[in-house]
Protein backbone atom coordinates (compact mmCIF):
# COMPACT_ATOMS: atom_id res chain seq x y z
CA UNK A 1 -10.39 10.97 -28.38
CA UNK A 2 -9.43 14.54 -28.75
CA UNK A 3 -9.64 17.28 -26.20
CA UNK A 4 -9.83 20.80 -26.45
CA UNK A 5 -8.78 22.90 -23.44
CA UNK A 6 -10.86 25.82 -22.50
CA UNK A 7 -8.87 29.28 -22.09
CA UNK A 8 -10.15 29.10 -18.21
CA UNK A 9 -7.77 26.18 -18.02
CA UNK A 10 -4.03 26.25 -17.56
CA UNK A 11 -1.88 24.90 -20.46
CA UNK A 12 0.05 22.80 -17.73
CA UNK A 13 -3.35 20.19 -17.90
CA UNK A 14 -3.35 20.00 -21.73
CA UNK A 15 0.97 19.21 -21.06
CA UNK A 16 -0.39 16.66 -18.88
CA UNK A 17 -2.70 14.93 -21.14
CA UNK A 18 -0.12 15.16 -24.25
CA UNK A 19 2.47 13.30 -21.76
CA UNK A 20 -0.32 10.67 -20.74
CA UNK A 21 -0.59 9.61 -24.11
CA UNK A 22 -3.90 12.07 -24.87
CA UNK A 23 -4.41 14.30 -28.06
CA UNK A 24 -4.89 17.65 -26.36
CA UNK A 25 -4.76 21.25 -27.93
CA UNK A 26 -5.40 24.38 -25.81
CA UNK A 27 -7.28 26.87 -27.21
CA UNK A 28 -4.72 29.45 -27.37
CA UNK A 29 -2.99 26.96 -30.15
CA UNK A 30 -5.66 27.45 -32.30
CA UNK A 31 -5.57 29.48 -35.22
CA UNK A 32 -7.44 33.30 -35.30
């Protein structure tokens, strides 16, 4: 499963999921 983290979220929790084995993006990685 992927998961996209909302701007309201801190980057720390999409860190978090990367290191617990999750694919995570935040969406400040996403392209404009």
């Amino acid at each position: 499963m992927k998961f996209i983290v909302d701007a309201h979220l801190p980057i720390s929790l999409k860190n978090w999921l990367n290191e617990n084995g999750q694919d995570a993006i935040h969406t400040r990685d996403l392209p404009r």
